[in-house]
Protein backbone atom coordinates (compact mmCIF):
# COMPACT_ATOMS: atom_id res chain seq x y z
CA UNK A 1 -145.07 -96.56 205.22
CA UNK A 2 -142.91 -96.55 202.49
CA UNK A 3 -143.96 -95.80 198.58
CA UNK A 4 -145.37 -99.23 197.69
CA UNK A 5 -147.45 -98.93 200.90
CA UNK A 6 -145.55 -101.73 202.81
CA UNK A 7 -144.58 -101.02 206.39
CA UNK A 8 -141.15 -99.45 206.93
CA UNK A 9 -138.59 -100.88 208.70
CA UNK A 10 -136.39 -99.59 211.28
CA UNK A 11 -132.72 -100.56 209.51
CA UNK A 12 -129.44 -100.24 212.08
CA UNK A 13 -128.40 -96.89 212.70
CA UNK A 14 -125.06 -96.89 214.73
CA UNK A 15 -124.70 -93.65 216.62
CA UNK A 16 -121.56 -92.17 217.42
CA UNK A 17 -120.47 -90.89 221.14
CA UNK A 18 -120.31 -87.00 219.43
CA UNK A 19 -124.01 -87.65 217.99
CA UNK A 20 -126.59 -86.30 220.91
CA UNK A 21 -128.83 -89.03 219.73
CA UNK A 22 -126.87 -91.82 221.19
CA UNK A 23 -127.40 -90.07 224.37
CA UNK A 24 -131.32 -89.70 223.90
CA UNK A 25 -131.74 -93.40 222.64
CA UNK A 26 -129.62 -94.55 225.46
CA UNK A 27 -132.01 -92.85 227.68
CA UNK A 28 -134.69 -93.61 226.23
CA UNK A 29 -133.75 -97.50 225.87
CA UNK A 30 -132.51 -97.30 229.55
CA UNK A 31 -136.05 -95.92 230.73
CA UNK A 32 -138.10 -98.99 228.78
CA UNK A 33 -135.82 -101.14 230.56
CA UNK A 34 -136.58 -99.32 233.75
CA UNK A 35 -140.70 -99.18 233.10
CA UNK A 36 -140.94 -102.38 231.27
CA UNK A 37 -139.44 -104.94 234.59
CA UNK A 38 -141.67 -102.51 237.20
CA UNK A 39 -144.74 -103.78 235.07
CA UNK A 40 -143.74 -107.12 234.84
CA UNK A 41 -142.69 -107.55 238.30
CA UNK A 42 -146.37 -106.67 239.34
CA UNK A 43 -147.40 -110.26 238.42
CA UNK A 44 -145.94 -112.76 241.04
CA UNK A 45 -142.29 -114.57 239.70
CA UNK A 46 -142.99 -112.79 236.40
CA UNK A 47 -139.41 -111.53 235.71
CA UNK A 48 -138.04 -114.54 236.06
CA UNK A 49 -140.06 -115.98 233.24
CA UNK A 50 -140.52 -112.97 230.84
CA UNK A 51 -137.21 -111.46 231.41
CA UNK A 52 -138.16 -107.66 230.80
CA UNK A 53 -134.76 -106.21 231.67
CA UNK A 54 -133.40 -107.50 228.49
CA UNK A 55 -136.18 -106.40 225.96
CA UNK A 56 -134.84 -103.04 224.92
CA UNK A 57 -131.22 -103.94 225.04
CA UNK A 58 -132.07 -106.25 222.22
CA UNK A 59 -133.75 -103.27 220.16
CA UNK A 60 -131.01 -101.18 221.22
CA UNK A 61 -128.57 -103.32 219.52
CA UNK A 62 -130.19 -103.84 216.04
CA UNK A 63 -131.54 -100.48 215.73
CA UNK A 64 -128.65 -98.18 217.00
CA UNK A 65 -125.53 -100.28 217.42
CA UNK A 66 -122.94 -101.88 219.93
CA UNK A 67 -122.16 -98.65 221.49
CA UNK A 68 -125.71 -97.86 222.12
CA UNK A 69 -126.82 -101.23 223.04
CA UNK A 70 -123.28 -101.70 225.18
CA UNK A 71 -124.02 -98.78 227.33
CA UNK A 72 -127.92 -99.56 227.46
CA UNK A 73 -127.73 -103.27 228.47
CA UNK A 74 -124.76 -101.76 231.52
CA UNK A 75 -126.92 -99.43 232.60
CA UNK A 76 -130.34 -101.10 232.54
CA UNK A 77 -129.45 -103.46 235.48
CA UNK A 78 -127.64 -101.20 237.62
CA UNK A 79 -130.69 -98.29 237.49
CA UNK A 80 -133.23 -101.40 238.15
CA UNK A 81 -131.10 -102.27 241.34
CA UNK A 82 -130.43 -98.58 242.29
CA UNK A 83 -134.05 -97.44 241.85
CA UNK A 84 -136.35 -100.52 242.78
CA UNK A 85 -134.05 -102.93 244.28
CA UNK A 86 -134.46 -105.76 241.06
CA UNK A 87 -132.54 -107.21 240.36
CA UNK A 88 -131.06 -108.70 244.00
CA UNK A 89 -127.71 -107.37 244.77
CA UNK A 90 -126.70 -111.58 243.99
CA UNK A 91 -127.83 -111.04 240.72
CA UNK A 92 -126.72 -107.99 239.66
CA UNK A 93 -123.16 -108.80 237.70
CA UNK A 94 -124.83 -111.92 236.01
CA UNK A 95 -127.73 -109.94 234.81
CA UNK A 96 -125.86 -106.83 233.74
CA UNK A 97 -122.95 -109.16 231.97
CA UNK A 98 -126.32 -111.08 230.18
CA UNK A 99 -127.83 -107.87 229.17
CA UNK A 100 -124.66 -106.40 227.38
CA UNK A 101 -124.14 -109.61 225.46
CA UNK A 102 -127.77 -109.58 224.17
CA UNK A 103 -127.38 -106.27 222.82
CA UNK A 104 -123.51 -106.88 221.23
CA UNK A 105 -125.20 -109.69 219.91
CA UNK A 106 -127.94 -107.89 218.17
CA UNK A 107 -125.74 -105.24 217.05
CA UNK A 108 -123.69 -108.08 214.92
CA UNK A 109 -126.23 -109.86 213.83
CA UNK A 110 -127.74 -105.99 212.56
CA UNK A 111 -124.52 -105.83 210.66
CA UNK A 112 -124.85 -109.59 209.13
CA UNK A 113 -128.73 -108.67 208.11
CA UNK A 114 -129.68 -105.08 208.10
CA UNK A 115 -133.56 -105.81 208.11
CA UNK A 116 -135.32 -107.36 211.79
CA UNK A 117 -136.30 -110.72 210.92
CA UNK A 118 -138.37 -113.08 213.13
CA UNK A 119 -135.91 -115.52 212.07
CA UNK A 120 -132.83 -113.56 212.72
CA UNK A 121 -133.97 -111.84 215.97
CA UNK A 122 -135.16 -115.67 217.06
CA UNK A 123 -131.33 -116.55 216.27
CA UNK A 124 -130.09 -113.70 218.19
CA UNK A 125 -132.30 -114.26 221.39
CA UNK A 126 -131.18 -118.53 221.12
CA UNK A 127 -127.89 -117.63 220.82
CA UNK A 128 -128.16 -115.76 223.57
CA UNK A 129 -129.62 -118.10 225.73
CA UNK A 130 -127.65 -120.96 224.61
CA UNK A 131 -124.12 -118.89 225.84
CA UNK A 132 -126.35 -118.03 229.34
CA UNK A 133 -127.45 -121.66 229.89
CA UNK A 134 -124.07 -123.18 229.20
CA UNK A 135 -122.94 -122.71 232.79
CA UNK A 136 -126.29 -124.48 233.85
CA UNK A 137 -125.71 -127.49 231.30
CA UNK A 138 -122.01 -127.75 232.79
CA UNK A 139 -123.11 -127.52 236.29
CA UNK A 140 -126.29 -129.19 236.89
CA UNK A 141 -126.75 -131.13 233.69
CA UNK A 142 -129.63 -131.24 230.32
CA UNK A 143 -132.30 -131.55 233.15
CA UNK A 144 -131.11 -127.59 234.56
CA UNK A 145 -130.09 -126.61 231.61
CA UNK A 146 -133.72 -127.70 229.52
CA UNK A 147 -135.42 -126.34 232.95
CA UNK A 148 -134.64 -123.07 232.46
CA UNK A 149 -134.84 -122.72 229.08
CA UNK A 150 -138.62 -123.55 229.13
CA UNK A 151 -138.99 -121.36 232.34
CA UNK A 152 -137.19 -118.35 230.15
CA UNK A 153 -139.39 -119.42 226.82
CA UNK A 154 -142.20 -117.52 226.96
CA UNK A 155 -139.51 -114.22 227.87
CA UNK A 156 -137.67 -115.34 224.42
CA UNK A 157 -141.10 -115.16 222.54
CA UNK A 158 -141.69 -112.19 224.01
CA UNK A 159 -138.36 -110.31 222.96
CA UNK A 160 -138.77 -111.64 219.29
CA UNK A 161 -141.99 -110.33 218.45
CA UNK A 162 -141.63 -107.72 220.72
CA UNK A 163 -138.63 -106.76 220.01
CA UNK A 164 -139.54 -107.05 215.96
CA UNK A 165 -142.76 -105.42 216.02
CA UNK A 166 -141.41 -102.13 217.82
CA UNK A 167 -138.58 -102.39 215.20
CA UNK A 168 -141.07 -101.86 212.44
CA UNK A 169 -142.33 -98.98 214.36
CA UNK A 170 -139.39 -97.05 214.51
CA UNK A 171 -138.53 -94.60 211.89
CA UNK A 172 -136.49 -95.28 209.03
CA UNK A 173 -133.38 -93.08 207.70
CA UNK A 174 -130.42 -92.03 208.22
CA UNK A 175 -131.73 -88.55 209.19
CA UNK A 176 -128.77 -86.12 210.29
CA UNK A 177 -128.32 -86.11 214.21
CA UNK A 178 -126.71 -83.16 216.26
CA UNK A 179 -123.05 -83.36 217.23
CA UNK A 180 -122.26 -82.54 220.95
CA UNK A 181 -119.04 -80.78 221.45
C-alpha cells in the first residue's frame, strides 16, 4: 500500500545481465510458466483455449524488461517440451517465437506507460494476437482467422486481468539488486 492507502503498483524494473535478480525473476517467471500449463492442461483441450504458457512472459515483460521477458518467453516453451512433452515437438518454434514477442511487446508498451493498465495490457495481448493470427487470416481467410481468436479469447481475458492483478501484487521500487561478477 502506498501512503494515501491505494494499492501499489508494480512499475517496470529492467534488470541488467550483471544484476542476480534477472536471473531469479527469470527463474522464477520460467517456473510459473512451467506450473501454470501443467494445471491447465489437467482440464481436457484447455491450453489451447487459455494459453497458460504465455501468462508470465507477459508479466515478465512489463515488470522487468525485454531482457527478462526475452529470455523467459525462450525458455518457457522449450522447459514445457523438455519436461512434460507440451508443447508437441510441431509446435514448439511457433510457440516459443509467440511467447518472446508477447513479452518484447510488453516490455515496450512498459516503456510507453510505466503503470499496468487493463487498457494497455488489453492492447498489448490484441496486438499480440492480431501479429499471431495474421498468418491464419492470409491462409485460411476471416472465418480461421475470427475462429481462433474466439477459441484463444477467454486465454486473452485471462492474461489481462491476470496478468494485471499479479502486477499490483508485486512490490514496488527500485530497491538495489546484487551484481554477479
Amino acid at each position: 500500500m502506498t501512503r494515501t492507502g491505494a494499492p501499489s503498483v508494480a512499475l517496470p524494473q529492467p534488470l541488467g545481465l550483471t544484476d542476480a535478480r534477472f536471473y531469479l525473476a527469470t527463474l522464477a517467471l520460467v517456473l510459473g510458466n512451467l506450473l501454470l500449463p501443467v494445471l491447465v492442461h489437467r482440464i481436457p483441450d484447455a491450453g489451447r483455449t487459455l494459453l497458460p504458457i504465455f501468462f508470465f512472459t507477459l508479466v515478465a515483460g512489463w515488470r522487468y524488461g525485454a531482457k527478462v521477458a526475452l529470455l523467459t518467453g525462450l525458455l518457457s516453451p522449450l522447459a514445457n517440451h523438455l519436461l512434460t512433452g507440451m508443447p508437441p515437438a510441431g509446435l514448439l518454434q511457433e510457440l516459443t517465437l509467440q511467447s518472446a514477442l508477447l513479452g518484447l511487446l510488453a516490455a515496450l508498451a512498459a516503456t510507453r506507460g510505466r503503470r499496468p493498465t487493463l487498457a494497455l495490457l488489453g492492447l498489448v495481448v490484441l496486438l499480440h494476437q492480431a501479429l499471431v493470427l495474421f498468418p491464419s487470416f492470409l491462409l485460411g481467410g476471416a472465418q480461421a482467422g475470427l475462429g481462433l481468436f474466439r477459441l484463444h479469447l477467454p486465454g486473452l481475458v485471462l492474461q489481462v486481468f491476470g496478468g494485471w492483478g499479479l502486477l499490483r501484487l508485486l512490490p514496488t521500487g527500485a530497491e538495489g539488486g546484487t551484481r554477479v561478477g
